[in-house]
N, C-alpha and C. Protein backbone atom coordinates (compact mmCIF):
# COMPACT_ATOMS: atom_id res chain seq x y z
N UNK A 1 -198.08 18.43 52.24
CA UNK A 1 -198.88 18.70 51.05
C UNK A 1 -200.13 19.48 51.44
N UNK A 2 -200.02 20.06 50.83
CA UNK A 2 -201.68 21.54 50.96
C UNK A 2 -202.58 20.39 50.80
N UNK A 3 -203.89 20.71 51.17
CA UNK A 3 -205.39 20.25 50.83
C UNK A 3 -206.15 21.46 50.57
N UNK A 4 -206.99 21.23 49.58
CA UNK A 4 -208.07 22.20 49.27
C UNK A 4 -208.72 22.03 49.18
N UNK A 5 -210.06 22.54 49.85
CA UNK A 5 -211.26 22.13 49.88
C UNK A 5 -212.15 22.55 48.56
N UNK A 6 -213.05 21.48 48.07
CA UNK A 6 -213.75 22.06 46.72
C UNK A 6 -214.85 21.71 46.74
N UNK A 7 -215.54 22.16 45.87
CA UNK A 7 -217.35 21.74 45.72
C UNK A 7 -217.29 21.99 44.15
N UNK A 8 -218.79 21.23 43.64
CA UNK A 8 -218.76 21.18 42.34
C UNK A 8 -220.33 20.76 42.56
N UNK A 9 -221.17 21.89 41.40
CA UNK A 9 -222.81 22.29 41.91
C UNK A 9 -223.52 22.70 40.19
N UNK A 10 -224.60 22.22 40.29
CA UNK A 10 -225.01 22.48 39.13
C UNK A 10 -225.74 23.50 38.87
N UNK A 11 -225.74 24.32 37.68
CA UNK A 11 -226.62 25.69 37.82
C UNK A 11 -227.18 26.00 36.16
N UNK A 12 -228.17 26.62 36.32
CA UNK A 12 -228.88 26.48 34.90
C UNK A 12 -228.32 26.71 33.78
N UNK A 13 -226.63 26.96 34.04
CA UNK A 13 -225.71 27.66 33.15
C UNK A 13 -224.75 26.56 33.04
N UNK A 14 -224.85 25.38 33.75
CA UNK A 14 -223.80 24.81 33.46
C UNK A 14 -223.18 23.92 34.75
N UNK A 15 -222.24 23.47 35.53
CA UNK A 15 -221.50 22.80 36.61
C UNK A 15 -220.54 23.97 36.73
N UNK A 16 -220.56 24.80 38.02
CA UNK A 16 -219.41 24.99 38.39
C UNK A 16 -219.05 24.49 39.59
N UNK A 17 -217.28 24.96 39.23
CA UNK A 17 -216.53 24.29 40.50
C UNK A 17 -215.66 24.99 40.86
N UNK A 18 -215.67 24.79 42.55
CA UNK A 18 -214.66 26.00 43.14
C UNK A 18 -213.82 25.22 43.60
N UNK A 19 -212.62 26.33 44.00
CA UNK A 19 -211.78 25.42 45.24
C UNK A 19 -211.43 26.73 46.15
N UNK A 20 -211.01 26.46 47.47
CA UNK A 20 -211.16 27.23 48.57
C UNK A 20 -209.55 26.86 48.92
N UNK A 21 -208.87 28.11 49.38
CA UNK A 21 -207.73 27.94 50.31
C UNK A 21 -208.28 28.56 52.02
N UNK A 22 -207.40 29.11 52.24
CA UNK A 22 -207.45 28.83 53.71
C UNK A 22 -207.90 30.63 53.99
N UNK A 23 -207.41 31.44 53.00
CA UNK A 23 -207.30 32.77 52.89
C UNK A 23 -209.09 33.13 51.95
N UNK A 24 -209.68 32.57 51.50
CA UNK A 24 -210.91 32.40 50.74
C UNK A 24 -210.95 31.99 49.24
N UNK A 25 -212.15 31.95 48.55
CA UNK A 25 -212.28 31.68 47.33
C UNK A 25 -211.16 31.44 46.21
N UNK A 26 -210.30 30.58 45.52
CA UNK A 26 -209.14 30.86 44.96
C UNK A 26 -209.40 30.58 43.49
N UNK A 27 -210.68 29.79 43.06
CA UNK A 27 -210.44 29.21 41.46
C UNK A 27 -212.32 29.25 41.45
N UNK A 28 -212.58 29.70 40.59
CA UNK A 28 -213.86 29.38 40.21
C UNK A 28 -214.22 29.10 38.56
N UNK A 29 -214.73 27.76 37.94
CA UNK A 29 -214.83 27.65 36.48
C UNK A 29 -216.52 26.99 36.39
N UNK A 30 -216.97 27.52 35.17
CA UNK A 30 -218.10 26.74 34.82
C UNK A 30 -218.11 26.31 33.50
N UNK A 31 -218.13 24.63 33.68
CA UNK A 31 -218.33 23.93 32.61
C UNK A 31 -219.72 23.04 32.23
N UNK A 32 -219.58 22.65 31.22
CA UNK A 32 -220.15 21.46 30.94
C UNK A 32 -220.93 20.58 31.62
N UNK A 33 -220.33 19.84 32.26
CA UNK A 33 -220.52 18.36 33.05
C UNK A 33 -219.79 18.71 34.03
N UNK A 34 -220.04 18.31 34.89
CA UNK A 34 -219.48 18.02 36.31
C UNK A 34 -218.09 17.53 36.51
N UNK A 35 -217.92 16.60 35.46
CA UNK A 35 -216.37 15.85 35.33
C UNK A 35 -215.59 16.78 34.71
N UNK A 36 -215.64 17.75 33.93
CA UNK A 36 -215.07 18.92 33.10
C UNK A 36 -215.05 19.82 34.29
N UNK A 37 -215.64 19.67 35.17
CA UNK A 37 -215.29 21.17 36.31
C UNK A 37 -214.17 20.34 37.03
N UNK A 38 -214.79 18.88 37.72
CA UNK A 38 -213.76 18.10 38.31
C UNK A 38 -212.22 18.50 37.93
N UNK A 39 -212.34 17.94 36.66
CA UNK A 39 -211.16 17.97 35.91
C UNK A 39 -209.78 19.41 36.02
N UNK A 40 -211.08 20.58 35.76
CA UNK A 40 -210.74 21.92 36.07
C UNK A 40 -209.98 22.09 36.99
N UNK A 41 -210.59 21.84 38.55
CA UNK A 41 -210.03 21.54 39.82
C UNK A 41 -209.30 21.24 39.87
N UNK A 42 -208.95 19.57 39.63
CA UNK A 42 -207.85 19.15 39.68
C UNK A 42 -206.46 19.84 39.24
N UNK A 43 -206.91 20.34 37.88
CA UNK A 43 -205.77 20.85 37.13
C UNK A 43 -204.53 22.09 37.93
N UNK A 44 -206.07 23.16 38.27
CA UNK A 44 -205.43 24.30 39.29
C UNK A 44 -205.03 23.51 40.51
N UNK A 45 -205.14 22.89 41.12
CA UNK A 45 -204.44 22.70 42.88
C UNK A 45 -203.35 21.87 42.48
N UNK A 46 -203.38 21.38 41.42
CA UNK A 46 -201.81 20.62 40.26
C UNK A 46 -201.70 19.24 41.53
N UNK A 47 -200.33 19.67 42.19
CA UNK A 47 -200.15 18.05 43.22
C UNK A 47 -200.82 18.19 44.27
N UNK A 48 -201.45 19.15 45.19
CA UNK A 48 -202.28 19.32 45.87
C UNK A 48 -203.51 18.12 46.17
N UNK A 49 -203.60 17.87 47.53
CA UNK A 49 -204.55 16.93 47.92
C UNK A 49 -206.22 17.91 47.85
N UNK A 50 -206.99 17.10 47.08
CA UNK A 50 -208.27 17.73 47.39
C UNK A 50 -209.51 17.00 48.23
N UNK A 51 -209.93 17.84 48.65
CA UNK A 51 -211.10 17.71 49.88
C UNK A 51 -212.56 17.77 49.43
N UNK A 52 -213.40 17.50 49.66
CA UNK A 52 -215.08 18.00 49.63
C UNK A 52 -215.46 18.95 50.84
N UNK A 53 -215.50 19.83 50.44
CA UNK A 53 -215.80 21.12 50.89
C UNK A 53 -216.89 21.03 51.98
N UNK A 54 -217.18 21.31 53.31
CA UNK A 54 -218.47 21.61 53.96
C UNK A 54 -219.41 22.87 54.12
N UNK A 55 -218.00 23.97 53.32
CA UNK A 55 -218.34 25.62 52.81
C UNK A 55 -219.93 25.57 51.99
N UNK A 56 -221.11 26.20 52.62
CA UNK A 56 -222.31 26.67 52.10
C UNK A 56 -221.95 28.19 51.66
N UNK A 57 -221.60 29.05 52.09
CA UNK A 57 -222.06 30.07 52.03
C UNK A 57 -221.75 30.45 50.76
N UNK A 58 -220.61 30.08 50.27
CA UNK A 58 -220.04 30.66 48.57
C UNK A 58 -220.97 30.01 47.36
N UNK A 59 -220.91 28.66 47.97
CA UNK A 59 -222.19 27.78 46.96
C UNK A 59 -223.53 28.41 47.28
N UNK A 60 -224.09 28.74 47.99
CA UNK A 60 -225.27 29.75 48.10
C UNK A 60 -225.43 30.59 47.76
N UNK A 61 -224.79 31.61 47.58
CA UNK A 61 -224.30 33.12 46.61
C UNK A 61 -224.74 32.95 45.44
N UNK A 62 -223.73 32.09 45.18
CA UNK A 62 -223.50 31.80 43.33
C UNK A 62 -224.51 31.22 42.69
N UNK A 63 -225.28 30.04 43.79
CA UNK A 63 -226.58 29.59 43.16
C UNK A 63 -227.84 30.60 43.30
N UNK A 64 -227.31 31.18 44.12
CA UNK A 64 -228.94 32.63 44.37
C UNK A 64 -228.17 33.18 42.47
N UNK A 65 -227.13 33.83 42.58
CA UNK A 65 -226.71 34.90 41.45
C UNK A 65 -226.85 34.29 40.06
N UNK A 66 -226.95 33.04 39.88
CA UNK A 66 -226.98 31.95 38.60
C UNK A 66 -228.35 31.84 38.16
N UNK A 67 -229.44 32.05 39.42
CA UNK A 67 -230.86 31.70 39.55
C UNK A 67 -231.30 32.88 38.87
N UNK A 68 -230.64 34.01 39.18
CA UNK A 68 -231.53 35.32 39.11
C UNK A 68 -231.90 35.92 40.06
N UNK A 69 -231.88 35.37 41.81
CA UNK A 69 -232.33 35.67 42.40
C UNK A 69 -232.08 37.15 43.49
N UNK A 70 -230.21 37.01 43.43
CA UNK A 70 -229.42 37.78 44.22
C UNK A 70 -227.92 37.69 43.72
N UNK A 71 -227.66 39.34 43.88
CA UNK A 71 -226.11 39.54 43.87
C UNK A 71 -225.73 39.82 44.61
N UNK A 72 -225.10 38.87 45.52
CA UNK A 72 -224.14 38.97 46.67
C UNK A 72 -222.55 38.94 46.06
N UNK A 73 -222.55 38.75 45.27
CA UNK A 73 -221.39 38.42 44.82
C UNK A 73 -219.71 38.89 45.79
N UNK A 74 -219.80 40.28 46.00
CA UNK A 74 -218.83 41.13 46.60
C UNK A 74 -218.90 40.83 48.09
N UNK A 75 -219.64 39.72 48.57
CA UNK A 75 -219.76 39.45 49.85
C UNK A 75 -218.58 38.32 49.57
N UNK A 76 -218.49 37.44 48.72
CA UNK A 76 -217.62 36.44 48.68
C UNK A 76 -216.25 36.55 49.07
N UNK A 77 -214.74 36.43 50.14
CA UNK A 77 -213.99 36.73 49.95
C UNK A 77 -213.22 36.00 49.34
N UNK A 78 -211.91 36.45 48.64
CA UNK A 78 -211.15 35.83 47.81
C UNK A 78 -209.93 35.86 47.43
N UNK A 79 -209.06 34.91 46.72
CA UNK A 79 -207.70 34.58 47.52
C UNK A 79 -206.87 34.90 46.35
N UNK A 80 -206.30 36.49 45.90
CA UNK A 80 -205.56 36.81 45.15
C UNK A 80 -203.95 36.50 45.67
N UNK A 81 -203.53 36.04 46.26
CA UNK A 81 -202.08 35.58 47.27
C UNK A 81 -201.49 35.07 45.62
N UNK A 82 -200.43 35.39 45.06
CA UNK A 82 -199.00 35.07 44.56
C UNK A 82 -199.69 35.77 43.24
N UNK A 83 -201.16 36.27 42.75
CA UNK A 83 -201.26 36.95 41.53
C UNK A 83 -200.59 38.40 41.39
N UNK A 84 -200.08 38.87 40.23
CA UNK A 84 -199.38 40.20 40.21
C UNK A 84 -200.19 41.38 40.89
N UNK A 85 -200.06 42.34 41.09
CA UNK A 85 -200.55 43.66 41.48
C UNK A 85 -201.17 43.91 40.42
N UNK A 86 -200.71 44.19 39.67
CA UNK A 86 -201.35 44.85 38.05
C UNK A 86 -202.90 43.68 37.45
N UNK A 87 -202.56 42.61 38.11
CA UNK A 87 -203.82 41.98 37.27
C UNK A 87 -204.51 42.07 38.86
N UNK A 88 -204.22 41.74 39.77
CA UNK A 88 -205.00 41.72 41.19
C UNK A 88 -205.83 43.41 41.23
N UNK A 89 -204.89 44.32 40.88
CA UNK A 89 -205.97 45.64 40.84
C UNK A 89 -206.96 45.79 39.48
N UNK A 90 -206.82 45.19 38.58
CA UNK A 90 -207.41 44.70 37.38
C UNK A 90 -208.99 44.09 37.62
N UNK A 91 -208.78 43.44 38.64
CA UNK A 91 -210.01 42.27 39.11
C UNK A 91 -210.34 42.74 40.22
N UNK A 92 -209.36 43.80 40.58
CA UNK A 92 -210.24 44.83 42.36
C UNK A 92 -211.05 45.81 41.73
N UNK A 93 -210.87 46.59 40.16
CA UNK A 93 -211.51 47.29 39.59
C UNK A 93 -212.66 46.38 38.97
N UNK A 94 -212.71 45.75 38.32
CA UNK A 94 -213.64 44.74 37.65
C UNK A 94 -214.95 44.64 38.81
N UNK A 95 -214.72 44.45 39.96
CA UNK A 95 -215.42 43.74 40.74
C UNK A 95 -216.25 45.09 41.47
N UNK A 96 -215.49 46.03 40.92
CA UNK A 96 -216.37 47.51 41.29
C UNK A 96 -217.97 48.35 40.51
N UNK A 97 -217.41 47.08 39.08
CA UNK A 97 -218.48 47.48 38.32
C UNK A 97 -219.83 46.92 38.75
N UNK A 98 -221.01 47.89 38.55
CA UNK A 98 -222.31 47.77 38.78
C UNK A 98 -222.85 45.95 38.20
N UNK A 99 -224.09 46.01 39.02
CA UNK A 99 -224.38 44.85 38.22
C UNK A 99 -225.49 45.04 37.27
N UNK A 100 -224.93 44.30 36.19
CA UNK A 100 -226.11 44.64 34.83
C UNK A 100 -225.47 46.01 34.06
N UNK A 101 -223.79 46.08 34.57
CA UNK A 101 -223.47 47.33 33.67
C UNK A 101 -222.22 46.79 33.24
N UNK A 102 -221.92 47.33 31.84
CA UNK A 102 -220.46 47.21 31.46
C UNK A 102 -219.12 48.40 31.22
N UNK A 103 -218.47 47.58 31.10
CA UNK A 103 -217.05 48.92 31.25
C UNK A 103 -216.38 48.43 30.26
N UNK A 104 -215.58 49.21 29.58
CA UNK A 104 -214.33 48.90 28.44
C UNK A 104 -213.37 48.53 29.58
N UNK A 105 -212.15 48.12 28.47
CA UNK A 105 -210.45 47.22 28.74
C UNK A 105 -210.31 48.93 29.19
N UNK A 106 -210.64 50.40 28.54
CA UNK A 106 -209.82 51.59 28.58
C UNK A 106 -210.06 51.91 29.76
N UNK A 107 -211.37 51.52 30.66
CA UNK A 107 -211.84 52.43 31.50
C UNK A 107 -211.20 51.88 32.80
N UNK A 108 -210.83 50.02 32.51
CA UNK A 108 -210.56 49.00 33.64
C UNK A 108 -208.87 49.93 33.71
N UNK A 109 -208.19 50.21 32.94
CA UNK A 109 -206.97 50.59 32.84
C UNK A 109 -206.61 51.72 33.69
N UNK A 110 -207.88 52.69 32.87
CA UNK A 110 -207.68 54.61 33.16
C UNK A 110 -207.90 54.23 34.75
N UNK A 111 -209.13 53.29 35.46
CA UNK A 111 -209.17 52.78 37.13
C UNK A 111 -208.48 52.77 37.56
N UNK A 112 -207.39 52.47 37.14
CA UNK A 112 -205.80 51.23 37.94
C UNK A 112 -204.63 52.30 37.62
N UNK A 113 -205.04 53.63 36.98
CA UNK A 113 -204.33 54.45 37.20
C UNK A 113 -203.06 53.66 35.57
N UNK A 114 -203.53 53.12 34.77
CA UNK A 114 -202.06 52.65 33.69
C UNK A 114 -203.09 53.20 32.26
N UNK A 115 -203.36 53.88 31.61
CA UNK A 115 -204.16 54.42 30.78
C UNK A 115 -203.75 53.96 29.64
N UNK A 116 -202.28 53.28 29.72
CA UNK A 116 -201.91 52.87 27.95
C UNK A 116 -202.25 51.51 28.65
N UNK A 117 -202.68 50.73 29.09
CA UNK A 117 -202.60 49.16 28.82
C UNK A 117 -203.53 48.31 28.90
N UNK A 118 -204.59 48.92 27.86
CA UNK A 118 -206.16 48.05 27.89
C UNK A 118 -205.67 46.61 27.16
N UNK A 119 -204.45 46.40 26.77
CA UNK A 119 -204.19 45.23 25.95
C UNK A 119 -203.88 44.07 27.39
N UNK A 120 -203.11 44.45 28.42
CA UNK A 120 -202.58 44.09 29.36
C UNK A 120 -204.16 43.71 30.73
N UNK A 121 -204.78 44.40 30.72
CA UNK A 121 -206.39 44.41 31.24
C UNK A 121 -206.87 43.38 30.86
N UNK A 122 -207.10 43.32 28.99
CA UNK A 122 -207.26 42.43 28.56
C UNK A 122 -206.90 41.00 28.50
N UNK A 123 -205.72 40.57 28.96
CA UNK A 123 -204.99 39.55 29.26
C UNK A 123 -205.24 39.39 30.83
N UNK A 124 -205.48 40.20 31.68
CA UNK A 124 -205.78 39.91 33.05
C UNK A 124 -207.31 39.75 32.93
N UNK A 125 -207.95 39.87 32.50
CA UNK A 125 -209.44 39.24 32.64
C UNK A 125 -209.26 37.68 31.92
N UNK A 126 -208.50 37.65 30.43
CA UNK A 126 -208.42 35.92 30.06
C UNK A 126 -207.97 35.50 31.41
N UNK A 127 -206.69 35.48 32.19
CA UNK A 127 -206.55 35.05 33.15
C UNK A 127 -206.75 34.81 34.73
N UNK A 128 -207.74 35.45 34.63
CA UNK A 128 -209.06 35.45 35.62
C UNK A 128 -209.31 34.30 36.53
N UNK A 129 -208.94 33.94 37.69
CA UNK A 129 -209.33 32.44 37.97
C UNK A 129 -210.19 32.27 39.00
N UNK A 130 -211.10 33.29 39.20
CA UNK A 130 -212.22 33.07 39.41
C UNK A 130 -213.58 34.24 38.80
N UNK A 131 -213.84 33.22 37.81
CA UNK A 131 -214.80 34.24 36.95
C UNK A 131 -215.93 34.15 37.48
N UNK A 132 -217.41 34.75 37.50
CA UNK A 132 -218.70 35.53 38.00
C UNK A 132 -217.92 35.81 39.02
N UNK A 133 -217.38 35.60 39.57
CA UNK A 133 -216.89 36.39 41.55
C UNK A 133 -216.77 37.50 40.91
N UNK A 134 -215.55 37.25 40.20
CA UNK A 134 -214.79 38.57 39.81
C UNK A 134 -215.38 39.06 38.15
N UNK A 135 -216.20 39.84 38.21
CA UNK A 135 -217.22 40.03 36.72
C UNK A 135 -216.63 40.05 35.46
N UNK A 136 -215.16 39.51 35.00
CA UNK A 136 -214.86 40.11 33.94
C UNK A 136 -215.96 39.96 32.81
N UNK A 137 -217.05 39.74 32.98
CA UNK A 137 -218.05 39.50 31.79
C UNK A 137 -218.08 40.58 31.66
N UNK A 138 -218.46 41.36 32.66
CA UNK A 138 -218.58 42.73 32.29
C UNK A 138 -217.83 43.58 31.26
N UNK A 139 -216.74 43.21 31.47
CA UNK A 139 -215.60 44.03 30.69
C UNK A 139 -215.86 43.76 29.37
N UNK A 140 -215.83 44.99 28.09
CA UNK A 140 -215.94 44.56 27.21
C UNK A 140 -215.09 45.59 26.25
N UNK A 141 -215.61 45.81 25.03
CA UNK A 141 -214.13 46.30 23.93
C UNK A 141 -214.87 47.50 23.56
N UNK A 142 -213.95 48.43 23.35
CA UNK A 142 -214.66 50.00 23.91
C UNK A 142 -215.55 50.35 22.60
N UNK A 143 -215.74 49.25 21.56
CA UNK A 143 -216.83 49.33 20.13
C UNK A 143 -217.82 48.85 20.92
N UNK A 144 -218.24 48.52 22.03
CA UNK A 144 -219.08 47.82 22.47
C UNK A 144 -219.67 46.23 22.42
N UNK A 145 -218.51 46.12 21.71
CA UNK A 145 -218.96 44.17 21.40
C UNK A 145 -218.39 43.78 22.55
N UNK A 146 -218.75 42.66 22.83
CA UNK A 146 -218.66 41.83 24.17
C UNK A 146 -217.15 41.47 24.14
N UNK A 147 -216.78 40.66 23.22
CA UNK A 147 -215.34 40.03 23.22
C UNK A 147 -215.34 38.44 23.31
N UNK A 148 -214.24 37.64 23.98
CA UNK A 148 -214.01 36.90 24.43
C UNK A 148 -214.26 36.43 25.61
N UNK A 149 -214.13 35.42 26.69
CA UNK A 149 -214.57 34.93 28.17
C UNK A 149 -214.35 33.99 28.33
N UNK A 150 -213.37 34.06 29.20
CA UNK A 150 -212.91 33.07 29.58
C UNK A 150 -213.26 31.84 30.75
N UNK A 151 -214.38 32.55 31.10
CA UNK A 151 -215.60 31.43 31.81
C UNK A 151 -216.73 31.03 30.79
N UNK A 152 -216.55 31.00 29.66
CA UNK A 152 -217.24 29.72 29.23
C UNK A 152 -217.44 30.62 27.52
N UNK A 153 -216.92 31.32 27.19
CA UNK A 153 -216.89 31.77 26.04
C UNK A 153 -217.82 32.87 26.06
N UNK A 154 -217.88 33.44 24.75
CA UNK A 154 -218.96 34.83 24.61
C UNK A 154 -220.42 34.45 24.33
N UNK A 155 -220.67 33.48 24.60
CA UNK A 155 -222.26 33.16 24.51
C UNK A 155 -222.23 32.95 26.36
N UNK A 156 -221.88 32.34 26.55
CA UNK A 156 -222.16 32.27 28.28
C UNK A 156 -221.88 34.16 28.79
N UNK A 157 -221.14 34.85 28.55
CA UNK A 157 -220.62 36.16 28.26
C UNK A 157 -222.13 36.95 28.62
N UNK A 158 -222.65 36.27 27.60
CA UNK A 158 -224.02 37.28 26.94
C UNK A 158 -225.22 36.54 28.00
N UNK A 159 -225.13 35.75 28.10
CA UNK A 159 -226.33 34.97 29.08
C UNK A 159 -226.18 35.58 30.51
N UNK A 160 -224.89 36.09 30.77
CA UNK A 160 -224.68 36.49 31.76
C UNK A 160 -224.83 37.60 31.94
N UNK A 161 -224.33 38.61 31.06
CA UNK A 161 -225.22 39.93 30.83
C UNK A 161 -226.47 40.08 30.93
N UNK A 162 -227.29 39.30 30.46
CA UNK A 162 -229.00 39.02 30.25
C UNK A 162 -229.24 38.49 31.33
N UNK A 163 -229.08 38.07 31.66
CA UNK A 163 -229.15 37.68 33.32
C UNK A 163 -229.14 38.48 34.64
N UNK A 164 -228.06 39.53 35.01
CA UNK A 164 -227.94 40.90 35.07
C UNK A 164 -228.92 41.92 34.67
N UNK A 165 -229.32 42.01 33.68
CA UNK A 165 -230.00 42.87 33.18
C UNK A 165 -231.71 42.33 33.94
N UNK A 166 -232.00 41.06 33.46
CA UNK A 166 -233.26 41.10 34.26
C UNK A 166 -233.08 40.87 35.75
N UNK A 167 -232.06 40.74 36.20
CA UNK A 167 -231.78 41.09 37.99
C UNK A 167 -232.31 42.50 37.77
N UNK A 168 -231.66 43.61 37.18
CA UNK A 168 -231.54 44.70 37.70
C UNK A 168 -232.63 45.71 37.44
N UNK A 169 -233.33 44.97 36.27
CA UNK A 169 -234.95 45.25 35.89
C UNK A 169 -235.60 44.81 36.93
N UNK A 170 -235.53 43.32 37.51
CA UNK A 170 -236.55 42.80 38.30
C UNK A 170 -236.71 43.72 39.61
N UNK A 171 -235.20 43.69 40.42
CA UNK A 171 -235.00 43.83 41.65
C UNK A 171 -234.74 45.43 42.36
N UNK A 172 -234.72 46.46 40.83
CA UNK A 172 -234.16 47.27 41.04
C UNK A 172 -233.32 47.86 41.81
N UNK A 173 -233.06 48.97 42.33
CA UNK A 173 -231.11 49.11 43.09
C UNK A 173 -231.68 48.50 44.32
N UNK A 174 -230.04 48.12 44.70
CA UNK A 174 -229.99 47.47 46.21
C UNK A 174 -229.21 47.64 46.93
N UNK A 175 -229.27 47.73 48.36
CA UNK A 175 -227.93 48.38 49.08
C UNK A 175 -227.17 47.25 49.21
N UNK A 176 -227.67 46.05 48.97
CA UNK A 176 -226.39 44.89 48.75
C UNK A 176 -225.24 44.78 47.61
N UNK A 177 -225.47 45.77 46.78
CA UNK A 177 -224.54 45.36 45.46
C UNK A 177 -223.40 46.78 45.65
């Protein structure tokens, strides 16, 4: 039986919780309460034995990037192993976008080289399983409304944008991002 190591951390946005394979980062969700991320966890590693994590460095990232303080984000590595090509280059493009900037479903598509399938983009960001790593906040609907988000709905969506935005006011460009 696999073991996976996980952590579960509180941030001004909420409890998130990761879980780690052996290859890096594999599930990231932010909920509620702590027992709602628990829960989360559990759900993704399904019969899988889980562990408490001794991993700092990913929980450090995310709490600098949650704070306001730093986007390391693209330093994180992460464990696309059995996801399709089409949504894995979906979330290799996603993760290219600036921080504090957004992109349409058309532009994530026209990236990945498939120009008819912002509907299909769209369904690979809902299924996203590790959201802030991988920005689908960013992504949005080429009228410019935000959309849907599947890390914590379109109000967390927008906090997260605003959040971004005064990073990128505060800190201006950085050779880390």
């Amino acid at each position: 039986m696999n073991k996976y190591p996980y952590d579960i951390f509180s941030t001004r946005f909420g409890w998130i919780g990761v879980l780690y394979s052996n290859n890096g980062l594999r599930f990231c969700v932010l909920k509620r309460t702590a027992s709602q991320a628990f829960e989360a966890i559990k759900a993704e590693a399904m019969e899988s034995s889980l562990i408490a994590s001794s991993e700092t460095y990913v929980k450090a990232i995310l709490q600098q990037y949650m704070s306001g303080v730093e986007d390391n984000l693209r330093l994180i590595t992460i464990d696309l192993i059995g996801q399709s090509t089409f949504y894995s280059d979906a979330w290799k493009a996603c993760r290219n976008i600036p921080l504090g900037q957004t992109r349409s479903y058309t532009w994530v598509a026209n990236k990945i080289g498939r120009p008819r399938s912002q509907r299909a983009v769209g369904r690979a960001m809902a299924s996203n399983p590790i959201p802030i790593v991988i920005p689908c906040h960013r992504v949005i609907r080429s009228d410019g409304s935000t959309g849907g988000y599947s890390g914590g709905g379109p109000d967390i969506k927008n906090k997260l944008l605003a959040l971004e935005g005064e990073m990128e006011s505060c800190n201006g460009p950085s050779l880390l991002r």
